[in-house]
C-alpha atoms as a PDB file:
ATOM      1  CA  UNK A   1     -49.250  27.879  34.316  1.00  0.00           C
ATOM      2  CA  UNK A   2     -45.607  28.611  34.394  1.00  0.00           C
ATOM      3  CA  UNK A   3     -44.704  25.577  32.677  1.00  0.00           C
ATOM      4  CA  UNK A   4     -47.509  26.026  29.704  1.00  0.00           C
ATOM      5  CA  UNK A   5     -45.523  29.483  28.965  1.00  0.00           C
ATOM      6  CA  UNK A   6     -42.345  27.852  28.131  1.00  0.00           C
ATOM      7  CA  UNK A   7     -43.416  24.940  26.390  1.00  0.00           C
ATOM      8  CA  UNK A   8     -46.036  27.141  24.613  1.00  0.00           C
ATOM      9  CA  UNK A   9     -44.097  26.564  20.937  1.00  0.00           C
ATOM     10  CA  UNK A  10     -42.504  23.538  21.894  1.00  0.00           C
ATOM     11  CA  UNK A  11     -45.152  21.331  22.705  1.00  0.00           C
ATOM     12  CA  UNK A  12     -44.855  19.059  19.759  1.00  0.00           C
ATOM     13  CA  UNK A  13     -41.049  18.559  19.969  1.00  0.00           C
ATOM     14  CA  UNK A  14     -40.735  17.332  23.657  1.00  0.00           C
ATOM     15  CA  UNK A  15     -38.601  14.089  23.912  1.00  0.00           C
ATOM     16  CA  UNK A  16     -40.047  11.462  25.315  1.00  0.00           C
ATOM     17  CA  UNK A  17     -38.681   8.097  26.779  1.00  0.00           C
ATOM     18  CA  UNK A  18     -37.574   5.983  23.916  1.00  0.00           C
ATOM     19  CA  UNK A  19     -37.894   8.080  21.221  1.00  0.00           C
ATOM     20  CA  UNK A  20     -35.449   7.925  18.906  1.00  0.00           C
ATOM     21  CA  UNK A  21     -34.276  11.280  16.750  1.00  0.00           C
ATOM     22  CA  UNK A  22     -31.162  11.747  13.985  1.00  0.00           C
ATOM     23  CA  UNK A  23     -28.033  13.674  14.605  1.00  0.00           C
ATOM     24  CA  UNK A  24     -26.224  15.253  12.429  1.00  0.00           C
ATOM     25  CA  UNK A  25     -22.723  14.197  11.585  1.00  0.00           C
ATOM     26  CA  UNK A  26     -21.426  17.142  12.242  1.00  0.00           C
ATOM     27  CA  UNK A  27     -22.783  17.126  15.564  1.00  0.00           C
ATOM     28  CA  UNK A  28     -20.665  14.112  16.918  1.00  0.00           C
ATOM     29  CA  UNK A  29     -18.966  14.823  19.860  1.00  0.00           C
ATOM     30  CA  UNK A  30     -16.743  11.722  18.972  1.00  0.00           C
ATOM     31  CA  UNK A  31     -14.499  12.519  16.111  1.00  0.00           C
ATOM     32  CA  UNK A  32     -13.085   9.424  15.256  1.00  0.00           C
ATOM     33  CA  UNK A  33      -9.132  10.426  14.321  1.00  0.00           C
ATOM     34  CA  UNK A  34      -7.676   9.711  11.241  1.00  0.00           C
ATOM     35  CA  UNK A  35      -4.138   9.221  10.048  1.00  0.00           C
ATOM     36  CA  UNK A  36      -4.167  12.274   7.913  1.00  0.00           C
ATOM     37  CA  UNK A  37      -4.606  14.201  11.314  1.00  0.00           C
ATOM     38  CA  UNK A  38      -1.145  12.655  12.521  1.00  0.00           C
ATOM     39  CA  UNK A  39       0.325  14.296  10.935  1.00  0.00           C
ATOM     40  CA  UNK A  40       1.664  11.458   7.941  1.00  0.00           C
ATOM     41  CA  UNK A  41       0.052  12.970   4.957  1.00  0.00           C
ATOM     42  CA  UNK A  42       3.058  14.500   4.473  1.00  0.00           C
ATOM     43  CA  UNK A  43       5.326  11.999   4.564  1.00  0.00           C
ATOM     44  CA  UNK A  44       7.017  11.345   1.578  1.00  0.00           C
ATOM     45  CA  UNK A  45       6.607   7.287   1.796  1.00  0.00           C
ATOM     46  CA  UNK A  46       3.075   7.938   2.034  1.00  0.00           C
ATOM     47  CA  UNK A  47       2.857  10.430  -0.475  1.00  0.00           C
ATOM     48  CA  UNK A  48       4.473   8.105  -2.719  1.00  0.00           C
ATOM     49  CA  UNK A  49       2.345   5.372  -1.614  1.00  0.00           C
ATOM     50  CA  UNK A  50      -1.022   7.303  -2.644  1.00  0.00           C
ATOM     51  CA  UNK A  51      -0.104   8.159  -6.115  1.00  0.00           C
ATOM     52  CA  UNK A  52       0.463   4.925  -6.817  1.00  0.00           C
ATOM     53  CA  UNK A  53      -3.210   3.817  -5.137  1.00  0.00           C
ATOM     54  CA  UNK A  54      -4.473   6.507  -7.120  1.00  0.00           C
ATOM     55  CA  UNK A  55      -6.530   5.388 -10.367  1.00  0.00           C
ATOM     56  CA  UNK A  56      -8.501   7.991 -12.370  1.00  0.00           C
ATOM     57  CA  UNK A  57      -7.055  10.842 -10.452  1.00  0.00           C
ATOM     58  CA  UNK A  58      -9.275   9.542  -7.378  1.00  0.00           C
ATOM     59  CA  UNK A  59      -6.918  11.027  -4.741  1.00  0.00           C
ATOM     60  CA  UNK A  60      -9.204  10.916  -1.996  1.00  0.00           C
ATOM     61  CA  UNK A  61     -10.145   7.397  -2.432  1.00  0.00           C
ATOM     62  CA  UNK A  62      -6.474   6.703  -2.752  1.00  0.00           C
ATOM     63  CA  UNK A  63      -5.859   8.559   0.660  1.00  0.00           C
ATOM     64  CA  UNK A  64      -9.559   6.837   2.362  1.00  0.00           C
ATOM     65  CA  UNK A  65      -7.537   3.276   1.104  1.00  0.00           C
ATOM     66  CA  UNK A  66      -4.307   4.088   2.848  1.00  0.00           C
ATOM     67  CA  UNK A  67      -6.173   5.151   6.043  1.00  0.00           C
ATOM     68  CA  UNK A  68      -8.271   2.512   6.386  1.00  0.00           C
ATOM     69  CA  UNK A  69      -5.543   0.438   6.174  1.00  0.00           C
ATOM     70  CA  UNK A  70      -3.285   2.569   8.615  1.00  0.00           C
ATOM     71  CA  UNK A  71      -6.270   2.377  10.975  1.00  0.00           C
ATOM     72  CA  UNK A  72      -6.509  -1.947  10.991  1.00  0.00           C
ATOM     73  CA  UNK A  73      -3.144  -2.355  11.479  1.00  0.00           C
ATOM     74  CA  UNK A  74      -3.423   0.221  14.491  1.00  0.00           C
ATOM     75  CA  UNK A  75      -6.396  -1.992  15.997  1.00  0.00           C
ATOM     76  CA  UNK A  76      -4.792  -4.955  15.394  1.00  0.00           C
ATOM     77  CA  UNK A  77      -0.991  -3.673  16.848  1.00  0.00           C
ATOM     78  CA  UNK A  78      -1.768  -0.466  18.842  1.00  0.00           C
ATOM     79  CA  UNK A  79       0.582   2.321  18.120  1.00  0.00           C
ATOM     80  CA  UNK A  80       2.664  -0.071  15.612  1.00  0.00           C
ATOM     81  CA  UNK A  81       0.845   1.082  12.280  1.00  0.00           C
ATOM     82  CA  UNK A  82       3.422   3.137  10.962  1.00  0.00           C
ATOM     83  CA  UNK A  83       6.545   1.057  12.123  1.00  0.00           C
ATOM     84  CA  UNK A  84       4.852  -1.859  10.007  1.00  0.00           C
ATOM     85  CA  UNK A  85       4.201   0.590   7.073  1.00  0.00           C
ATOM     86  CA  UNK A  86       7.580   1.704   6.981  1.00  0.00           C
ATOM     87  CA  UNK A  87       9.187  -2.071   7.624  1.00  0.00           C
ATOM     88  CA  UNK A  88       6.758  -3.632   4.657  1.00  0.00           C
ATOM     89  CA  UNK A  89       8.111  -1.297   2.184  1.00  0.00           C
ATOM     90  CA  UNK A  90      11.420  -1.563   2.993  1.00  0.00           C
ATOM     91  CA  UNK A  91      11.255  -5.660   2.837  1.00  0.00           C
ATOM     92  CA  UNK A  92       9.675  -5.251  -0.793  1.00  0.00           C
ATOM     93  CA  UNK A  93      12.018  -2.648  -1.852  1.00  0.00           C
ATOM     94  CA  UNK A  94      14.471  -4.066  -5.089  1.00  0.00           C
ATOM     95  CA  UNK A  95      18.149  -3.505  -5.280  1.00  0.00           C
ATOM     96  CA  UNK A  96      19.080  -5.902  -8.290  1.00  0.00           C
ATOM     97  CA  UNK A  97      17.187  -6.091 -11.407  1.00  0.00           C
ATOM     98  CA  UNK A  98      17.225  -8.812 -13.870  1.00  0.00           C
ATOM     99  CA  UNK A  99      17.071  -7.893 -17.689  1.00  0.00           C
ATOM    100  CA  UNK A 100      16.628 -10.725 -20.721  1.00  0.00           C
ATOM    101  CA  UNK A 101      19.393 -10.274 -23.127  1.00  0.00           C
ATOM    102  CA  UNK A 102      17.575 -11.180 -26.443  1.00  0.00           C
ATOM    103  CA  UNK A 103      18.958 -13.957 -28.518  1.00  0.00           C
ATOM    104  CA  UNK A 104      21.013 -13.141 -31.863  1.00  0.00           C
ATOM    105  CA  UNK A 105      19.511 -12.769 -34.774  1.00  0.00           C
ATOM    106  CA  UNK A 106      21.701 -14.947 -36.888  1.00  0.00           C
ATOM    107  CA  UNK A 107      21.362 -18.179 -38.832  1.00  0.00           C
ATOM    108  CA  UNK A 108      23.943 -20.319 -36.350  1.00  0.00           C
ATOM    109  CA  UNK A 109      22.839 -19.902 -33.079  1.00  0.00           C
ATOM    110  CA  UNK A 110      25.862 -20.647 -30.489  1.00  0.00           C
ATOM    111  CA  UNK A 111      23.337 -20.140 -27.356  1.00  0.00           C
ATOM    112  CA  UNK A 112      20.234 -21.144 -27.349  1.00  0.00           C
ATOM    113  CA  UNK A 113      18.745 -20.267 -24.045  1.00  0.00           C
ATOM    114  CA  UNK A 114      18.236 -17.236 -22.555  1.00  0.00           C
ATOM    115  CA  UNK A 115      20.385 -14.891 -20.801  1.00  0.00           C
ATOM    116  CA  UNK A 116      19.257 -12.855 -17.973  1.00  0.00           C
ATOM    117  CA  UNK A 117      21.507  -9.763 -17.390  1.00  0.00           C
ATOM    118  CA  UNK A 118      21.622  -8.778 -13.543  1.00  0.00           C
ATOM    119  CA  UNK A 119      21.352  -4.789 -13.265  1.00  0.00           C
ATOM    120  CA  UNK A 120      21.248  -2.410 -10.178  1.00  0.00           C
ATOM    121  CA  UNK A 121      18.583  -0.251  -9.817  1.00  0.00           C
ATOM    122  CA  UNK A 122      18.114   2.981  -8.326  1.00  0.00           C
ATOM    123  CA  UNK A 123      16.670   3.241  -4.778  1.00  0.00           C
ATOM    124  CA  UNK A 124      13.845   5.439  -5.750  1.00  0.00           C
ATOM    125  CA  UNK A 125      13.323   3.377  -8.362  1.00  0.00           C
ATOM    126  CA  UNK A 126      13.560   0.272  -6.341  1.00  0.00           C
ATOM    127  CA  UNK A 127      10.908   1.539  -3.831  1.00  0.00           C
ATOM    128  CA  UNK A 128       8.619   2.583  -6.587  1.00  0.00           C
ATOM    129  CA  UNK A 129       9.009  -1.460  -8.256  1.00  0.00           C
ATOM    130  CA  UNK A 130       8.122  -2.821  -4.582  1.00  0.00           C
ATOM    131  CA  UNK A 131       5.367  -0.704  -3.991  1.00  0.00           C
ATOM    132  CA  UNK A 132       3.821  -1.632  -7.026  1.00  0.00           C
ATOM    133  CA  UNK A 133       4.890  -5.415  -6.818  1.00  0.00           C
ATOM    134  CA  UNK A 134       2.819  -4.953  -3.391  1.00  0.00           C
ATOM    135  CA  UNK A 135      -0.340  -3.356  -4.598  1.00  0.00           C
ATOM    136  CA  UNK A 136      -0.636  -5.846  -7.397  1.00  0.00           C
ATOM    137  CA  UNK A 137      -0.302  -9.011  -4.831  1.00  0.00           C
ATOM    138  CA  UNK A 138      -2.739  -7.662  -2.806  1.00  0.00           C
ATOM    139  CA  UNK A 139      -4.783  -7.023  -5.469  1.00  0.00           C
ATOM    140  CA  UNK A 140      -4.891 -10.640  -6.917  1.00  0.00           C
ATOM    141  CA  UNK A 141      -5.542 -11.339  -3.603  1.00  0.00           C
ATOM    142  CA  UNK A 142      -9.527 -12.620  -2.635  1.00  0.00           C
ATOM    143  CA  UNK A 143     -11.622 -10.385  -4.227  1.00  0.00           C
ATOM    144  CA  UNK A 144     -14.427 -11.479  -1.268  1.00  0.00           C
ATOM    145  CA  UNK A 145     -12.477  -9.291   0.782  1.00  0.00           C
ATOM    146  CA  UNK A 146     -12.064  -5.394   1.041  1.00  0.00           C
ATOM    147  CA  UNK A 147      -8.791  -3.852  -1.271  1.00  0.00           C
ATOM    148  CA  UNK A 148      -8.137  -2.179   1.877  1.00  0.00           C
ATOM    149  CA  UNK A 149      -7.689  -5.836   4.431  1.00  0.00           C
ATOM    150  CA  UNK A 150      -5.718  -7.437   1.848  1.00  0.00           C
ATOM    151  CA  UNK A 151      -2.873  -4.653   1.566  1.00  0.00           C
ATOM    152  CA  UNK A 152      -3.121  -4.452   5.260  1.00  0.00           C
ATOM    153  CA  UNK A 153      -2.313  -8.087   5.457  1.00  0.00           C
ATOM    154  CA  UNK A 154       0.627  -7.790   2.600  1.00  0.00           C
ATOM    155  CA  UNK A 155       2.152  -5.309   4.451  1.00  0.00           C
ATOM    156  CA  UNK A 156       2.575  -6.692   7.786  1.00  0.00           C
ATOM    157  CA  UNK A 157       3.425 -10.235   6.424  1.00  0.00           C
ATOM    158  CA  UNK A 158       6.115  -8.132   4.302  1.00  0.00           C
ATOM    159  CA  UNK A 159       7.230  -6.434   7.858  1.00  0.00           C
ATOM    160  CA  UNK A 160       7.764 -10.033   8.736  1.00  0.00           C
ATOM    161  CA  UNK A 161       9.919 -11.213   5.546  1.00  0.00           C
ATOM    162  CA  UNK A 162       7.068 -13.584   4.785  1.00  0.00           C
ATOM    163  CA  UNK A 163       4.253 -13.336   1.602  1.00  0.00           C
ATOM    164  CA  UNK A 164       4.717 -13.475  -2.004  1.00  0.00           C
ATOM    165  CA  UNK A 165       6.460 -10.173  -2.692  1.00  0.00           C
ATOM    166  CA  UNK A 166       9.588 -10.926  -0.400  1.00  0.00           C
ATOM    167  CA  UNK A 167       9.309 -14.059  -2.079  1.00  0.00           C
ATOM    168  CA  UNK A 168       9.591 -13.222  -5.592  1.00  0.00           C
ATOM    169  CA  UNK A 169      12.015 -10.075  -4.331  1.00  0.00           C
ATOM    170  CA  UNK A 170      14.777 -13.124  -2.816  1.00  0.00           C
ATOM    171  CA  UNK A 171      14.149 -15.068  -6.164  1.00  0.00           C
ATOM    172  CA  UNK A 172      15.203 -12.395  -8.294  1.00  0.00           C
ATOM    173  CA  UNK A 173      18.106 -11.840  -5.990  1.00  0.00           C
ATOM    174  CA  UNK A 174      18.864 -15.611  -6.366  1.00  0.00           C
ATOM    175  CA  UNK A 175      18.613 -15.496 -10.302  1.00  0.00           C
ATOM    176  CA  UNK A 176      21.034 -12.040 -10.210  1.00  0.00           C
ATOM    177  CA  UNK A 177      23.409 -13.578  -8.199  1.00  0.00           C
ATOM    178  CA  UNK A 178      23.631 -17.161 -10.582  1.00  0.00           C
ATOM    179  CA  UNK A 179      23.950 -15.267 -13.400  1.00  0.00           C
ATOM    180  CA  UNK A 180      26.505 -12.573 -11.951  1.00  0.00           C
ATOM    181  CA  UNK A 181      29.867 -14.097 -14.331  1.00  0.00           C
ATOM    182  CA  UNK A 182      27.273 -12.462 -17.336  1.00  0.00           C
ATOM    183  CA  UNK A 183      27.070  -9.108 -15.968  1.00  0.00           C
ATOM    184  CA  UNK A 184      30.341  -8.363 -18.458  1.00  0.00           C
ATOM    185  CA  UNK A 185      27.734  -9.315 -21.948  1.00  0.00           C
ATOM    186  CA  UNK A 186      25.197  -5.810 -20.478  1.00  0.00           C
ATOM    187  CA  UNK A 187      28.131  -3.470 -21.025  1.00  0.00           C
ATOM    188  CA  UNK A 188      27.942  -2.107 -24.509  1.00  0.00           C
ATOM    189  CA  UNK A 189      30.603  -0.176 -26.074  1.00  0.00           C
ATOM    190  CA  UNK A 190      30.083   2.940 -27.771  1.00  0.00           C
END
């Protein structure tokens, strides 16, 4: 009798064995952390990192993109996400920049192949090139796989000095450095 008077307006919801029910989101016990908790949102790498994911003024995406990548390289090296962040942009990062010097204009041409100037460039400006050299590589990557997996795999084979930004980044060095007796032809007197 006791027991009808407490389930007298809950008679229809009582669980049962193996009946399944929806929880909220919200209700999760489990929050599953993100890197934006840690605390590196405000990191100016990172910072710099998301505006140039961002497309459309998406921001969130942008930051969604950067965690999901944060968060596979922290399965795949525990506690190492951020170390490999930091050491793939500084592998991509450009010190010497190579400019073509156009040919002259006139009707006897003494040179007829091209000059490439070697310049230096800025370091903010040398962070912003290999950020962007890395987003595009990883963008031409497979397009069977997530945006997300291939810049996680640019930037730790860029921690390691491997992939084709550190690639094309010692190239450019090489072609600066050949054509270093022409840095004199850039100066321009005013």
């Amino acid at each position: 009798m006791l027991s009808k008077k407490l389930n007298k307006g809950f008679s229809k919801s009582v669980i049962k064995r193996g009946d399944t029910f929806k929880v909220h989101p919200k209700d999760n016990v489990k929050k599953k952390m993100s890197f934006n908790s840690l605390g590196t949102k405000s990191d100016p790498l990172v910072k710099k990192t998301i505006n140039l994911l961002m497309r459309n003024g998406k921001r969130s995406k942008a930051e969604n993109v950067l965690n999901k990548v944060l968060e596979t390289l922290d399965k795949d090296y525990p506690g190492r996400a951020m170390h490999i962040f930091y050491l793939g942009i500084l592998a991509v990062r450009q010190d010497i920049g190579v400019r073509l010097k156009p040919k002259p204009k006139k009707r006897r041409t003494r040179q007829s192949f091209n000059v490439y100037l070697p310049r230096l460039i800025s370091p903010t400006s040398g962070l912003n090139i290999g950020i962007r050299s890395l987003l595009k590589s990883s963008r031409e990557r497979s397009p069977s796989t997530p945006f997300w997996e291939n810049l996680s795999i640019e930037l730790l084979q860029a921690s390691q000095n491997k992939g084709k930004v550190v690639e094309k980044r010692y190239s450019l060095n090489n072609l600066a450095v050949s054509n270093k007796r022409r840095v004199h032809f850039g100066i321009r007197n005013r």
